[in-house]
Protein backbone atom coordinates (compact mmCIF):
# COMPACT_ATOMS: atom_id res chain seq x y z
CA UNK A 1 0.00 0.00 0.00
CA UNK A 2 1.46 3.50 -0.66
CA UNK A 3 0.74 6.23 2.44
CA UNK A 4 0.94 9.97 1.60
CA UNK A 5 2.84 11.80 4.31
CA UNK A 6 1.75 15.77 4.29
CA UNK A 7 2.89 18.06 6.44
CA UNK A 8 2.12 22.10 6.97
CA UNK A 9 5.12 24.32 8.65
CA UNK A 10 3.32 26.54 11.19
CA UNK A 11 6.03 28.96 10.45
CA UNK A 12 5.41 29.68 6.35
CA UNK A 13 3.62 32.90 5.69
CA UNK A 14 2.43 31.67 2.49
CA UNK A 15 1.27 28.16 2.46
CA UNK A 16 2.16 27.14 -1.20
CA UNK A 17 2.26 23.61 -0.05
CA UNK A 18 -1.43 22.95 0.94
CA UNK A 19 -2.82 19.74 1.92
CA UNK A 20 -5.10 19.94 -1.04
CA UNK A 21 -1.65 20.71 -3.28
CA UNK A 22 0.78 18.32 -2.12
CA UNK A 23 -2.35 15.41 -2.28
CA UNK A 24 -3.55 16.87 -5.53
CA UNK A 25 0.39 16.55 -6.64
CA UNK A 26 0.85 12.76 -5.39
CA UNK A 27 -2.25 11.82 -6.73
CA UNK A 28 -1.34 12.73 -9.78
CA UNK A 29 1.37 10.21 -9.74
CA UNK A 30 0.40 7.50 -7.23
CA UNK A 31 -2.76 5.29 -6.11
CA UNK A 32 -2.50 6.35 -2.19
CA UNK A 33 -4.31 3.94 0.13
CA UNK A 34 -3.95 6.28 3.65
CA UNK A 35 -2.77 9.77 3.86
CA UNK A 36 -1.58 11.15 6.97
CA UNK A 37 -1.52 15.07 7.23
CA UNK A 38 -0.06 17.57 10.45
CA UNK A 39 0.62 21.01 10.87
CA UNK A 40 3.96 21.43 12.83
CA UNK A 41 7.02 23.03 12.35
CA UNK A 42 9.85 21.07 10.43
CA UNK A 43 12.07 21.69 13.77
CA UNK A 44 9.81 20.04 16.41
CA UNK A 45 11.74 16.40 17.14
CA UNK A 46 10.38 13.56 15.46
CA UNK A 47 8.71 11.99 18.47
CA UNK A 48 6.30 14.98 18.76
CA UNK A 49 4.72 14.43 15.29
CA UNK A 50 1.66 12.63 15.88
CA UNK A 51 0.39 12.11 11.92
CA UNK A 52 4.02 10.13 11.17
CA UNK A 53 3.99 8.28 14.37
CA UNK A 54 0.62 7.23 13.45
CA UNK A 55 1.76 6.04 9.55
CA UNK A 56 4.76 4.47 11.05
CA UNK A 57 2.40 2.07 13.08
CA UNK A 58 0.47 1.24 10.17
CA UNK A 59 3.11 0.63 7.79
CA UNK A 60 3.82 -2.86 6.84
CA UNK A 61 6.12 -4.88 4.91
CA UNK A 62 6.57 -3.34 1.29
CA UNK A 63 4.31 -0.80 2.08
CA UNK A 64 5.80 2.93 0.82
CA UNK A 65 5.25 6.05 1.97
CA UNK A 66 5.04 9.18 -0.65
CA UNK A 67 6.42 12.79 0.05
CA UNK A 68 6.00 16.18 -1.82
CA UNK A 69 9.10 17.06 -0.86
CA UNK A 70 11.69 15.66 1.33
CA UNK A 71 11.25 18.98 3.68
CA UNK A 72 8.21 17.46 4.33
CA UNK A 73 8.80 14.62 6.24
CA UNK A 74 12.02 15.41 7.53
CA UNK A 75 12.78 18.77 8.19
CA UNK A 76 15.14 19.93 10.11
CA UNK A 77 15.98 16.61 11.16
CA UNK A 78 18.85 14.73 9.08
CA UNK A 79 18.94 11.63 11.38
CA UNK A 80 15.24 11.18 9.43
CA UNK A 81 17.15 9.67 6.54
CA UNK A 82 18.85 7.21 8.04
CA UNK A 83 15.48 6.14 10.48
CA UNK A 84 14.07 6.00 6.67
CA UNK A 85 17.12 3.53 5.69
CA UNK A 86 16.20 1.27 9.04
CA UNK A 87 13.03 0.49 7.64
């Protein structure tokens, strides 16, 4: 099953990457089973998003999850990647 991942930064004045465009965007590209959306800052630690915490519990072998950006699901955090490689 593919997961969309879409997150809002509380801190962008102009929010170019909606929900509705970053779904509307992976849609356009992938069948997505479950999409998971937040609105939090790319700098809170990982452990305080509740949306990715929530997909990470559902995912399953060979499941994939699908970005707009990398930004999006990582953030400030570059240890992200390699949790990403773990799985």
């Amino acid at each position: 099953m593919i997961h969309a991942y879409l997150r809002l930064s509380t801190n962008e004045d102009k929010q170019k990457n909606s929900f509705e465009v970053q779904l509307h965007e992976i849609k356009s590209h992938f069948e997505v089973g479950k999409t998971f959306k937040e609105t939090i800052s790319g700098s809170v630690p990982l452990h305080r998003r509740k949306a990715l915490f929530a997909m990470l519990e559902v995912l399953q072998k060979g499941d994939r999850v699908v970005v707009l950006r990398l930004d999006r699901i990582r953030g400030a955090n570059p240890y992200f990647l390699f949790f990403g490689h773990l799985l």
